[in-house]
N, C-alpha and C. Protein backbone atom coordinates (compact mmCIF):
# COMPACT_ATOMS: atom_id res chain seq x y z
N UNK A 1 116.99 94.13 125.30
CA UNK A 1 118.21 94.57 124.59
C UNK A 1 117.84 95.39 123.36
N UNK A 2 116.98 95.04 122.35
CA UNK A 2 116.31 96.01 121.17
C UNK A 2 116.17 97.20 121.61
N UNK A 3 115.34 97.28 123.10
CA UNK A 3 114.61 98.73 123.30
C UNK A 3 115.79 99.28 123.87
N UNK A 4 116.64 98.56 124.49
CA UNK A 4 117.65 99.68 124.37
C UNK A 4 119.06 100.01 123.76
N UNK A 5 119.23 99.27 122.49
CA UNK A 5 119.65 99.87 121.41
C UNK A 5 118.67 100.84 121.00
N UNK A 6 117.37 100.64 120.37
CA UNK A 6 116.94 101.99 120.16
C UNK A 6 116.84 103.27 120.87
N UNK A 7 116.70 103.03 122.12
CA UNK A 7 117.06 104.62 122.94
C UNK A 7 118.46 104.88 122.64
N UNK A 8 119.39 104.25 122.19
CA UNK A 8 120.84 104.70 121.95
C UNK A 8 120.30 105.20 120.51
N UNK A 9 119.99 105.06 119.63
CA UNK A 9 119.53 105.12 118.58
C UNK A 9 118.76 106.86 118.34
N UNK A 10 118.47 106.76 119.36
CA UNK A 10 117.39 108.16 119.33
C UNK A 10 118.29 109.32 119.66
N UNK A 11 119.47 108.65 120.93
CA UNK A 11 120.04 109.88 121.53
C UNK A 11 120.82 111.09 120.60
N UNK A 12 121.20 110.27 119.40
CA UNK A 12 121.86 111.76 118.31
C UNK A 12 120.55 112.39 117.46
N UNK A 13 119.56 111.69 117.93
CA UNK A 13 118.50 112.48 117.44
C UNK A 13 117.80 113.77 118.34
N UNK A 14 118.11 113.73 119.63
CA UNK A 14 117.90 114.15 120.57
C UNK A 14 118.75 115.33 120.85
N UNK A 15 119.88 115.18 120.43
CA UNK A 15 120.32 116.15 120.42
C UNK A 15 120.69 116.93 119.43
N UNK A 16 120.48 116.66 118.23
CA UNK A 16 120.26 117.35 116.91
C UNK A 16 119.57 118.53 116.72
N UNK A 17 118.15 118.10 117.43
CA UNK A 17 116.83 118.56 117.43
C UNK A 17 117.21 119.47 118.55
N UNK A 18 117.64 119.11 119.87
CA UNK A 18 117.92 120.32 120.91
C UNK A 18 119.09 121.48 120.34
N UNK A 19 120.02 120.84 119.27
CA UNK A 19 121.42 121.98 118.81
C UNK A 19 120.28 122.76 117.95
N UNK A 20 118.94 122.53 117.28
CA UNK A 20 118.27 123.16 115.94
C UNK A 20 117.54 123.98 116.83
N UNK A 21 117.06 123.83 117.63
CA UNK A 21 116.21 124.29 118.58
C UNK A 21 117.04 125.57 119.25
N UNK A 22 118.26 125.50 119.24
CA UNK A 22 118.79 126.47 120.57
C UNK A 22 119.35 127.37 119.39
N UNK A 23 119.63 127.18 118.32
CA UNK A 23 120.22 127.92 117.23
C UNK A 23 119.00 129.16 117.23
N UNK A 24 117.51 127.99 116.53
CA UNK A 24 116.76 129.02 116.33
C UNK A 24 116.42 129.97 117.32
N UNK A 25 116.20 129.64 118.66
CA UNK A 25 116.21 130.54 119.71
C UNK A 25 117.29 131.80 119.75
N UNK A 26 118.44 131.45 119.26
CA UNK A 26 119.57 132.16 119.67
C UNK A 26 119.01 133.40 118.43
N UNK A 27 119.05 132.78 117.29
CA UNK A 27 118.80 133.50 116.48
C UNK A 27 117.46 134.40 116.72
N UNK A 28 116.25 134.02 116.80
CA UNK A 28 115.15 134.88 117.14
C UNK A 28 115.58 135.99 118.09
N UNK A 29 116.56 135.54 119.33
CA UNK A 29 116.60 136.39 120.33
C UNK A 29 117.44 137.65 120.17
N UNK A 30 118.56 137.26 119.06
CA UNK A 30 119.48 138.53 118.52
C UNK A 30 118.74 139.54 117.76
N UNK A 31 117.69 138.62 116.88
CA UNK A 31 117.24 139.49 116.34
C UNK A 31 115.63 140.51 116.83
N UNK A 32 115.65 139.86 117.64
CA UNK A 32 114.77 140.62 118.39
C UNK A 32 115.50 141.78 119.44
N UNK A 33 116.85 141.65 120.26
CA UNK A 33 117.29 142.78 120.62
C UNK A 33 117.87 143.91 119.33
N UNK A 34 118.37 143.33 118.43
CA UNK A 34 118.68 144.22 117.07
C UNK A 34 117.39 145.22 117.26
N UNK A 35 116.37 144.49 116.65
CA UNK A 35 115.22 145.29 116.36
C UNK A 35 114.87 146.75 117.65
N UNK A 36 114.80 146.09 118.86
CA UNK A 36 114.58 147.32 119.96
C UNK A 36 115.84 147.85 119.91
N UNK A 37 117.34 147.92 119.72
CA UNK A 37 118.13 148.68 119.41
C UNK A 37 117.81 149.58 118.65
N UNK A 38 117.28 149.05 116.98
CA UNK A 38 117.29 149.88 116.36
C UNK A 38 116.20 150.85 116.42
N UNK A 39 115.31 150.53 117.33
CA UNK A 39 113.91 151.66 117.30
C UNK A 39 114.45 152.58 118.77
N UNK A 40 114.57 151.98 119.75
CA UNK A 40 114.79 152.33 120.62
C UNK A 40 115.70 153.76 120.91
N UNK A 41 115.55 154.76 121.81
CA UNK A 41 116.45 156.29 121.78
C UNK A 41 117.51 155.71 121.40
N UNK A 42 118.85 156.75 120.96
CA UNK A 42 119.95 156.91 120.71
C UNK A 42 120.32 156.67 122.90
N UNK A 43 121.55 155.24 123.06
CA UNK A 43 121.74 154.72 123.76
C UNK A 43 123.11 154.48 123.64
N UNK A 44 123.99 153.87 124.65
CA UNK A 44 125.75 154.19 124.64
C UNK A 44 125.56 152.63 123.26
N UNK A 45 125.13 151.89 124.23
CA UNK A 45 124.83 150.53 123.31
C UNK A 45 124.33 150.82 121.73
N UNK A 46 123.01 151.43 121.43
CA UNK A 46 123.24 151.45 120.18
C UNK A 46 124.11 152.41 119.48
N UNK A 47 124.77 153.20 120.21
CA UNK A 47 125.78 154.20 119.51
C UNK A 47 127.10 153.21 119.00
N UNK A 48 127.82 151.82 120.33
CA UNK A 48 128.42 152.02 119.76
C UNK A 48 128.96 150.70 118.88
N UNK A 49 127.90 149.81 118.98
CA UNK A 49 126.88 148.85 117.75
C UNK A 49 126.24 149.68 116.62
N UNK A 50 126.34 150.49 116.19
CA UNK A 50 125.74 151.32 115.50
C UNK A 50 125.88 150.11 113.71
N UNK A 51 127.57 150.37 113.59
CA UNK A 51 127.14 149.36 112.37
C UNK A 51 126.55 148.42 112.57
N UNK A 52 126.93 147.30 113.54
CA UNK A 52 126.09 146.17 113.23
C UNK A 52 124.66 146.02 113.34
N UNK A 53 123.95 146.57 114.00
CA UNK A 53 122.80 147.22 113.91
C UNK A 53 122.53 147.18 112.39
N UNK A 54 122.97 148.08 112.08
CA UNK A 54 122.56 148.56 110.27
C UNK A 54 122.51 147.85 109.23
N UNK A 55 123.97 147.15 109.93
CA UNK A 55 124.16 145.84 108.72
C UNK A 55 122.53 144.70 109.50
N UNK A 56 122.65 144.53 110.34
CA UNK A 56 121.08 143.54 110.46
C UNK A 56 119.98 143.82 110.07
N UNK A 57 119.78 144.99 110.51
CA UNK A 57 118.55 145.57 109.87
C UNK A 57 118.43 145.89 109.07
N UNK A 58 119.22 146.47 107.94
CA UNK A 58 118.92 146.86 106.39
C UNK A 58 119.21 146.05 105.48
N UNK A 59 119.07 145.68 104.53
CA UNK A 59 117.39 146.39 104.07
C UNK A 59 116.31 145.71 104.44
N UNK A 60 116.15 144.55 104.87
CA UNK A 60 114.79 144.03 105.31
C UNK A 60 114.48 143.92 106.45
N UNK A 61 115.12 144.50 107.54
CA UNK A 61 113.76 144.68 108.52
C UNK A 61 113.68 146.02 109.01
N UNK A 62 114.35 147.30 108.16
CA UNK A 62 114.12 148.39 108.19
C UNK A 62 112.63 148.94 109.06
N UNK A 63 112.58 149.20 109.95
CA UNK A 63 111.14 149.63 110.80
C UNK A 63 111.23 151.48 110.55
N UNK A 64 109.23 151.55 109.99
CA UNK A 64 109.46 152.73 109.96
C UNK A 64 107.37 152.96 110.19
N UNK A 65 107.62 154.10 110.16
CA UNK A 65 105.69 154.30 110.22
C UNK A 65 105.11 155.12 108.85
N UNK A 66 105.64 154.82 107.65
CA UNK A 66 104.92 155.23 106.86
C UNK A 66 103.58 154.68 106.05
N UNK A 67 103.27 153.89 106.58
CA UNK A 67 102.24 153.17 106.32
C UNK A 67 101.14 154.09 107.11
N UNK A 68 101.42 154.41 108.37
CA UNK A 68 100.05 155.38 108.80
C UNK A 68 100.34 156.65 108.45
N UNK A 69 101.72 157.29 108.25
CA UNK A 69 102.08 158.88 107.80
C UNK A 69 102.63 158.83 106.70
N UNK A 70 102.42 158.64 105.84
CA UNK A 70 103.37 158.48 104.77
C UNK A 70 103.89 159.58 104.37
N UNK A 71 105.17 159.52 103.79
CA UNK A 71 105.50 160.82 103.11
C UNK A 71 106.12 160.97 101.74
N UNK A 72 105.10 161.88 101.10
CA UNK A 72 105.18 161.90 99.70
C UNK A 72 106.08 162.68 99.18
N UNK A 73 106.75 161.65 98.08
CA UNK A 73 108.01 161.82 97.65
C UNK A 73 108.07 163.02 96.58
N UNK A 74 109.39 163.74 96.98
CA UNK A 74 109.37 165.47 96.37
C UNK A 74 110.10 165.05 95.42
N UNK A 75 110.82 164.00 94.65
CA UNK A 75 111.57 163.98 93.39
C UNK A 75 110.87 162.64 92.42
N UNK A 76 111.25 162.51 91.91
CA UNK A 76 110.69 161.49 90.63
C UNK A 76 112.06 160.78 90.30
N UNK A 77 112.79 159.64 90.77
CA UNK A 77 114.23 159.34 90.87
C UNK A 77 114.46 158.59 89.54
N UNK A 78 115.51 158.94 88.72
CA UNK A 78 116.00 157.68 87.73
C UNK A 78 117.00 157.10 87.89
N UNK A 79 117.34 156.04 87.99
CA UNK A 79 118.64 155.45 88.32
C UNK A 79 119.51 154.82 87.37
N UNK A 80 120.08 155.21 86.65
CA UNK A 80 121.04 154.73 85.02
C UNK A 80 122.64 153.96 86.09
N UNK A 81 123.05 152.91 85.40
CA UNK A 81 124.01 152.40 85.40
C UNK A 81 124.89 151.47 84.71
N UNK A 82 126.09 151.44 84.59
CA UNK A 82 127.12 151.15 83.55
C UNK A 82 127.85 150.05 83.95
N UNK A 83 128.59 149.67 83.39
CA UNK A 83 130.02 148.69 83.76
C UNK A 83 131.38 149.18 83.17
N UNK A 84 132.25 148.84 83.95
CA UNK A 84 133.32 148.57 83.25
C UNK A 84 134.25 147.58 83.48
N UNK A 85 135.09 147.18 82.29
CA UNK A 85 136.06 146.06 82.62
C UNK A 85 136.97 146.35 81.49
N UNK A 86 138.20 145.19 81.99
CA UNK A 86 139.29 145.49 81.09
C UNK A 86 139.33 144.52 79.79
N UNK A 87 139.55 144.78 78.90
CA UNK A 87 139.66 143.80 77.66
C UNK A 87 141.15 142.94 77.53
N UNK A 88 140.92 141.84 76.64
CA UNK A 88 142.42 140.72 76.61
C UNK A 88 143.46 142.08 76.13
N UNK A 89 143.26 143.14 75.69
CA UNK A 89 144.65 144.02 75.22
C UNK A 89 144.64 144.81 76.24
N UNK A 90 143.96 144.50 77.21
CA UNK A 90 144.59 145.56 78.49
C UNK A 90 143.66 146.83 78.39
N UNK A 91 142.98 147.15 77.45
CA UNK A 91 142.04 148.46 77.39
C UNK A 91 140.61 148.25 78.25
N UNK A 92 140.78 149.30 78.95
CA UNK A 92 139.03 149.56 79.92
C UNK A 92 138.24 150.08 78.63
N UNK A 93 136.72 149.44 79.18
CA UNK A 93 135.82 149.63 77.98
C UNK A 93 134.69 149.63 79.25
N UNK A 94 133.85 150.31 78.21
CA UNK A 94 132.65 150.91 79.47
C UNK A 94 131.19 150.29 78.53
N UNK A 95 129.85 150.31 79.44
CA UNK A 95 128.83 149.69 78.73
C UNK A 95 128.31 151.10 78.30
N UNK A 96 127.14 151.02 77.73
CA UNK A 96 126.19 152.07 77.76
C UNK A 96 125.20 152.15 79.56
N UNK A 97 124.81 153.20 79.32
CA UNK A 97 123.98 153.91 80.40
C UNK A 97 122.54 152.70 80.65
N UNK A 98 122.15 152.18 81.36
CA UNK A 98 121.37 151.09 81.25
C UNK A 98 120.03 151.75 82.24
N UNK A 99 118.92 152.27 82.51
CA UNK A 99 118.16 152.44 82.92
C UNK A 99 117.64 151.46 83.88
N UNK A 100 118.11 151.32 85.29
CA UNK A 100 117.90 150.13 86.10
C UNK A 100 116.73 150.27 87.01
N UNK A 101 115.88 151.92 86.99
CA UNK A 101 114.42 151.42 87.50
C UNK A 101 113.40 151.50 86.59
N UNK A 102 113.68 151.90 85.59
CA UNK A 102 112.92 151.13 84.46
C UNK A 102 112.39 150.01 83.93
N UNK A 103 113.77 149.02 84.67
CA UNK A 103 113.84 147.49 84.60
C UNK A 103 113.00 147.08 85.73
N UNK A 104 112.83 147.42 86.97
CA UNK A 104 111.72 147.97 88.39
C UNK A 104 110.93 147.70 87.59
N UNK A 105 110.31 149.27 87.15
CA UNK A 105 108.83 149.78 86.74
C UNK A 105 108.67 148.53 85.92
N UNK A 106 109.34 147.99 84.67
CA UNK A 106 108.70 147.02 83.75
C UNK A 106 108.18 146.05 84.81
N UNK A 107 108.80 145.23 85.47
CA UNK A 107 108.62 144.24 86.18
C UNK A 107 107.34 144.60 87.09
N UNK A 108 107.05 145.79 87.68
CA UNK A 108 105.76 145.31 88.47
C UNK A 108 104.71 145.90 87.80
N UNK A 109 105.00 146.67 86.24
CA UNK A 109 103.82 147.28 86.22
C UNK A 109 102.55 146.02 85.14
N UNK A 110 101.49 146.46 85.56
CA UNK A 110 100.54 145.34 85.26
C UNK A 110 100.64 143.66 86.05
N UNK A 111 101.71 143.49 86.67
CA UNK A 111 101.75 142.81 88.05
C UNK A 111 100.76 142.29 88.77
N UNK A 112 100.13 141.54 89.41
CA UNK A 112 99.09 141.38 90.52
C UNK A 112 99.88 141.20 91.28
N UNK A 113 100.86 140.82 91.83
CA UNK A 113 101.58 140.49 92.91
C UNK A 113 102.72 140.60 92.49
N UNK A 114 103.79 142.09 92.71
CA UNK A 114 104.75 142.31 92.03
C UNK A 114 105.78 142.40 93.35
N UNK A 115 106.78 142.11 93.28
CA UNK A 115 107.80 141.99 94.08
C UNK A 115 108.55 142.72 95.09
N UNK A 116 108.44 142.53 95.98
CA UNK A 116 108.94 143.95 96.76
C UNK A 116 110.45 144.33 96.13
N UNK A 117 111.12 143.23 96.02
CA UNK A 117 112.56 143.79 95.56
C UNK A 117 112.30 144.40 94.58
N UNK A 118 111.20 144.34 93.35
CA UNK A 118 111.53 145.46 92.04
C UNK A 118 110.34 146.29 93.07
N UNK A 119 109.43 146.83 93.64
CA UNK A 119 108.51 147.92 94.23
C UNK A 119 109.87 148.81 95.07
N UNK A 120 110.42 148.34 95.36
CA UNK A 120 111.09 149.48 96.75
C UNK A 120 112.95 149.25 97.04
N UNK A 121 113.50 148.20 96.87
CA UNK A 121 115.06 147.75 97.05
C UNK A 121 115.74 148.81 96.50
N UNK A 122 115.62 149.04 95.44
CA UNK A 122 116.34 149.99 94.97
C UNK A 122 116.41 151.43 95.17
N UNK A 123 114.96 152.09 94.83
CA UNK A 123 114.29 153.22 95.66
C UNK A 123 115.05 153.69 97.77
N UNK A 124 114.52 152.41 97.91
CA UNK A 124 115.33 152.76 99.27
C UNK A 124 116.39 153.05 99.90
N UNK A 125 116.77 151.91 98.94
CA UNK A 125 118.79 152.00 98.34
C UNK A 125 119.45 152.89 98.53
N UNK A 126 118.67 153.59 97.50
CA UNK A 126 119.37 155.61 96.96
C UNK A 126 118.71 156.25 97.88
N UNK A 127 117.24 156.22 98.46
CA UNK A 127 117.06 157.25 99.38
C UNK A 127 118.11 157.68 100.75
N UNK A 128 118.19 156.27 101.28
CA UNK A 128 119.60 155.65 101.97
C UNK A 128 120.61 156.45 102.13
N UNK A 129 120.71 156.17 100.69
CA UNK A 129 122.40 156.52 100.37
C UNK A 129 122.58 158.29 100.03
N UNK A 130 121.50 159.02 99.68
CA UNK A 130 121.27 160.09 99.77
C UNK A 130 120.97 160.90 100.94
N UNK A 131 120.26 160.44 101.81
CA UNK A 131 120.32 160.95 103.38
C UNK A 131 122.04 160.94 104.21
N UNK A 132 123.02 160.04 103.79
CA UNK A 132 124.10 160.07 104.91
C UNK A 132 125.25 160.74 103.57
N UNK A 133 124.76 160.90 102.27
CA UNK A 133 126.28 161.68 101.43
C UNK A 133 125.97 162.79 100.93
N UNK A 134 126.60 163.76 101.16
CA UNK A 134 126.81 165.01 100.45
C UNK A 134 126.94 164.65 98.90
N UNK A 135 126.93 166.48 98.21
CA UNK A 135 126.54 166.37 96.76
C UNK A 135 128.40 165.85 96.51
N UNK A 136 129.12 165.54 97.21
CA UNK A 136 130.52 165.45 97.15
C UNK A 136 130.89 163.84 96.99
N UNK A 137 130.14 163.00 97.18
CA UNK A 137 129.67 161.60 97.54
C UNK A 137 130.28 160.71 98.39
N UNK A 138 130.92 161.64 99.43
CA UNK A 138 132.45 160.73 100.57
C UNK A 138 131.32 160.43 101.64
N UNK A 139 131.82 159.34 101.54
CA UNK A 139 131.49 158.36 103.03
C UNK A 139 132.45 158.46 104.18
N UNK A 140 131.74 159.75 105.19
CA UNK A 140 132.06 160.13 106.00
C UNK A 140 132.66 159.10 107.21
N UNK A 141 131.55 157.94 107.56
CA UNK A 141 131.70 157.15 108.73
C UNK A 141 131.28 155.65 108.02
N UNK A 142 130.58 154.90 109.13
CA UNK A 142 131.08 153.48 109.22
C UNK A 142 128.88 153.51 108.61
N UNK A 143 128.77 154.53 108.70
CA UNK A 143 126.81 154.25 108.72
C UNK A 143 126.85 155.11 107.14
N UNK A 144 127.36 156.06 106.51
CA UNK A 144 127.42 156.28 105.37
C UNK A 144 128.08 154.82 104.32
N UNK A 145 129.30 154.44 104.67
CA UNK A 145 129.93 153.63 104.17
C UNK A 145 128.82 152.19 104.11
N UNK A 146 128.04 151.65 104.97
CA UNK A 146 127.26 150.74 104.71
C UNK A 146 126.25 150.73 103.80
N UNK A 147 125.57 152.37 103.51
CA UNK A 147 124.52 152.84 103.18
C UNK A 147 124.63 152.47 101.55
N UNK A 148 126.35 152.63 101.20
CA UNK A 148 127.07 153.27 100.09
C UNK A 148 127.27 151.36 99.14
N UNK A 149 127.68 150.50 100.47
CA UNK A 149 127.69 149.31 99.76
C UNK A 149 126.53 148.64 99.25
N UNK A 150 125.64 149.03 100.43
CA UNK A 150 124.67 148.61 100.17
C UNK A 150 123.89 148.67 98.70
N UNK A 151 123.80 150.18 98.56
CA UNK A 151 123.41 150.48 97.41
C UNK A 151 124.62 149.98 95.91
N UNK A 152 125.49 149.94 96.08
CA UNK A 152 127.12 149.20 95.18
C UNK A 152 125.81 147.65 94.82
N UNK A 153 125.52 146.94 95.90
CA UNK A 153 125.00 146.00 95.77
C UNK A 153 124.56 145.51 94.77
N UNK A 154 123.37 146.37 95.26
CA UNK A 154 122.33 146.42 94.55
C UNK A 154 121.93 146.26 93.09
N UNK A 155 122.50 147.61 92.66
CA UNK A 155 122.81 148.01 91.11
C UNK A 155 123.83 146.59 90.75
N UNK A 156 125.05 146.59 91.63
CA UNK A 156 125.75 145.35 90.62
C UNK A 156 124.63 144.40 90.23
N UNK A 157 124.38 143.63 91.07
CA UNK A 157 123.40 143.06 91.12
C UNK A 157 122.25 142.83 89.57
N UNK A 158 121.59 144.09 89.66
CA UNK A 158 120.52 144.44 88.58
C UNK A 158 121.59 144.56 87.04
N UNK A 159 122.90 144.89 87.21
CA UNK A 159 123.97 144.89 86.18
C UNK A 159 124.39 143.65 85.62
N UNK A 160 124.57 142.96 86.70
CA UNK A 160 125.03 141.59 86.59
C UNK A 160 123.76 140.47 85.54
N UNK A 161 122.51 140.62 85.58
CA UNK A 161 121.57 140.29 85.33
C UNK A 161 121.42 140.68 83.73
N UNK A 162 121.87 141.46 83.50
CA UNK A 162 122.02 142.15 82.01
C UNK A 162 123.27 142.74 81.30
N UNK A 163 124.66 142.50 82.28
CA UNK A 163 125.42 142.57 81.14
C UNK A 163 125.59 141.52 80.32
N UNK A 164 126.34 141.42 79.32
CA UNK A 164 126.33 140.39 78.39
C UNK A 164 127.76 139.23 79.14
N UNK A 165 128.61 140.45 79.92
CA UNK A 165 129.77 139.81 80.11
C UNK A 165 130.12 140.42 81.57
N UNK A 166 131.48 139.95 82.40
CA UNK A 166 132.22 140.20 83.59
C UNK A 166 132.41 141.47 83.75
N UNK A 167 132.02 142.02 84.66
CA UNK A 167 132.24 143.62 84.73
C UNK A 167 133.12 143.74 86.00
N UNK A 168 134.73 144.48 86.35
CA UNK A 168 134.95 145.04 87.53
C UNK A 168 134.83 146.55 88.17
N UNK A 169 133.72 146.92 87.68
CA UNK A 169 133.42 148.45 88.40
C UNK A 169 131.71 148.76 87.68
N UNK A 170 131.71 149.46 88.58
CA UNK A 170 130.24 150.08 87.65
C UNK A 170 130.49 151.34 88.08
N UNK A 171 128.80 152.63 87.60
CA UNK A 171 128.85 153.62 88.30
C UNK A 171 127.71 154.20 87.81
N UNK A 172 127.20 154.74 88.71
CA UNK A 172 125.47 154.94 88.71
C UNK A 172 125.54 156.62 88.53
N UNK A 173 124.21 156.74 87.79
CA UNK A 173 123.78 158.24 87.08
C UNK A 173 122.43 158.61 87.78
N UNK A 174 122.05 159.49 88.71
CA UNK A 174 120.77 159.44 89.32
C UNK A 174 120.08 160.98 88.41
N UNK A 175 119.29 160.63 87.95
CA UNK A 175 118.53 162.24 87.23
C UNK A 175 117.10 162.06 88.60
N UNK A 176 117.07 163.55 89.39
CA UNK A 176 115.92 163.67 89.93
C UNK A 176 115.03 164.91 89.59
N UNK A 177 114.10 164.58 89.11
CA UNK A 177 112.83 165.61 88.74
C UNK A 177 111.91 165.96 89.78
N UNK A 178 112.20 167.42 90.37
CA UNK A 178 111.69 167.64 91.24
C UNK A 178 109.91 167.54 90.81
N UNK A 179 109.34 167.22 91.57
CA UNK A 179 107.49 166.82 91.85
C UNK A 179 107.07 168.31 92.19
N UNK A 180 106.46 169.01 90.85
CA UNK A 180 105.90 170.09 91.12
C UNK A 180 104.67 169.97 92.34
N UNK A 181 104.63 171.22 92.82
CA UNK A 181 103.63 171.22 94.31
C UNK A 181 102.15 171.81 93.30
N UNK A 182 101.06 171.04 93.76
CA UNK A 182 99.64 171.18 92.92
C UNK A 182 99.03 172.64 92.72
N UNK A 183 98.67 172.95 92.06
CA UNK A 183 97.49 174.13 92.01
C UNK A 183 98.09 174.70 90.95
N UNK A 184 99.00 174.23 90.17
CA UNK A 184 99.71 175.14 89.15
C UNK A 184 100.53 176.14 89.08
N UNK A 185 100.97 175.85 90.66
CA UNK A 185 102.80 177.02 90.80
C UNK A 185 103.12 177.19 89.44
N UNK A 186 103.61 178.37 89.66
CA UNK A 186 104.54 178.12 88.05
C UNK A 186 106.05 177.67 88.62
N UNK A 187 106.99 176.74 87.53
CA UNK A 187 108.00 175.99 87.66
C UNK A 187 108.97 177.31 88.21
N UNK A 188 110.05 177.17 88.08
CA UNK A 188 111.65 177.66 88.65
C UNK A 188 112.36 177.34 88.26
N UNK A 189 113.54 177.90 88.65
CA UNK A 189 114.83 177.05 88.83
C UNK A 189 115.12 175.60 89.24
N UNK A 190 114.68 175.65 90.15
CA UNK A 190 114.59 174.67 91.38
C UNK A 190 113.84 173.78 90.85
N UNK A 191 113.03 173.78 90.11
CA UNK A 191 112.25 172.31 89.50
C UNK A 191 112.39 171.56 88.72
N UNK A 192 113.90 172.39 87.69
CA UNK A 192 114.20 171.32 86.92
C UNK A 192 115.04 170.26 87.33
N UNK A 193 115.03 169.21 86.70
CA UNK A 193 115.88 167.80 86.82
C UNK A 193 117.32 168.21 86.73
N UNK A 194 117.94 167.56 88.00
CA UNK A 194 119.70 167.73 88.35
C UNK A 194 119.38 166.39 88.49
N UNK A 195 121.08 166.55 88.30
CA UNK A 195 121.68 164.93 87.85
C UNK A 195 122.92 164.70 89.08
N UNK A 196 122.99 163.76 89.83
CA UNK A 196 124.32 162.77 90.38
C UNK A 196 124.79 161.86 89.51
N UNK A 197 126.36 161.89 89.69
CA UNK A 197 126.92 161.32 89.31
C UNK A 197 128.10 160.91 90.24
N UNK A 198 127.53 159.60 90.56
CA UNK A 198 128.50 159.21 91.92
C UNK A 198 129.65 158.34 90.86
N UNK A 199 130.87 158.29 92.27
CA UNK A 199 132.03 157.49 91.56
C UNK A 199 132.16 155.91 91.19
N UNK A 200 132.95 155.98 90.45
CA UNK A 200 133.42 154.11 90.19
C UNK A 200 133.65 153.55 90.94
N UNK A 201 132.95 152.21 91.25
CA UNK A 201 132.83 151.94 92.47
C UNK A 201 133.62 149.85 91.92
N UNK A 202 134.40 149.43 92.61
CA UNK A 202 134.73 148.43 92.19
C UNK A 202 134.02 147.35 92.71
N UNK A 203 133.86 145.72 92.02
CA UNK A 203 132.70 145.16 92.30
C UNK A 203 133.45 143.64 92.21
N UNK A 204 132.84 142.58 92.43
CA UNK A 204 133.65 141.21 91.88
C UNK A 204 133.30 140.77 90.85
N UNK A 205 133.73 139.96 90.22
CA UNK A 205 133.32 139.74 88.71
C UNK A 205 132.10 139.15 88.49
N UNK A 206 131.53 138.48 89.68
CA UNK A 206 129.71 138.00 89.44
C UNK A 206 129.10 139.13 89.54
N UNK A 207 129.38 141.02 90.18
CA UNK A 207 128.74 141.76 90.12
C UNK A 207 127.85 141.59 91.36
N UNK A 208 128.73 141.60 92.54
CA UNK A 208 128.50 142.01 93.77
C UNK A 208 129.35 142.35 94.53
């Protein structure tokens, strides 16, 4: 009679362990077709999964080959960003301009083991978000528009961390300095630093 109360005993253990088991499977297995979606040719399937795709894979399991080709970056990016919110008399009030890869660079430089989120999250962010928007900054489709929150994220995020107080909007200032080409070209037009200035973008009050 003991031994078999304890096999009754075991059986919600038994199947606990088989529901944890089939989860993680389920899960490995989505994310393993995600992944060959997302490398895989342009297909009816990944065309017309396209967001969800994007939303799985970005930003961390982004697959790419620059580790054996790398390609060296033609601008020098700064990324400035603000807040705004409304005050008890009803007046919008804005922060100052806050230098948010600066706050990056501090954090990994002199580093031994510095963080991928301050090395690249942000950087990628805007590269991102600069490949799918015109100098006009409209989010054309459903793969610009992700690109666009994504990066909203982000910055709230790094905002949230250093305003003093509740912010409902921010809005980011990008200055890029074009990376003169070696041997001593002489500069141009074209090499000096232009500035984006994308729109107010609204956020929740934790600043995401």
């Amino acid at each position: 009679m003991r031994q078999r109360y304890g096999e009754l005993g075991e059986k919600p253990q038994r199947v606990i362990r088989g529901a944890v088991v089939g989860l993680c499977a389920a899960a490995a297995l989505t994310h393993v077709l995600m992944l060959f979606l997302h490398v895989a040719p342009p297909n009816p399937v990944s065309q017309r999964y396209q967001a969800q795709i994007g939303a799985w894979i970005t930003p961390y399991f982004e697959q790419n080959w620059l580790l054996f080709a790398p390609n060296p970056e033609a601008h020098r990016t700064q990324i400035f960003a603000r807040s705004g919110w409304t005050n008890a008399a009803g007046e919008r009030e804005t922060s100052d301009w806050i230098d948010i890869t600066a706050v990056d660079n501090a954090a990994v430089t002199h580093n031994a083991f510095p963080s991928r989120t301050n090395q690249s999250m942000l950087h990628r962010a805007w590269n991102a978000y600069a490949a799918a928007h015109g100098d006009d900054e409209v989010s054309v489709d459903e793969f610009s528009l992700l690109r666009a929150e994504n990066l909203r994220n982000i910055a709230a995020r790094r905002l949230a961390e250093l305003s003093p107080q509740p912010f409902q909007v921010i809005r980011l200032r990008v200055v890029l300095e074009p990376i003169p080409a070696p041997g001593g070209t002489p500069r141009t037009d074209e090499d000096e630093p232009y500035t984006r200035l994308l729109p107010w973008w609204n956020v929740t009050s934790d600043g995401s």
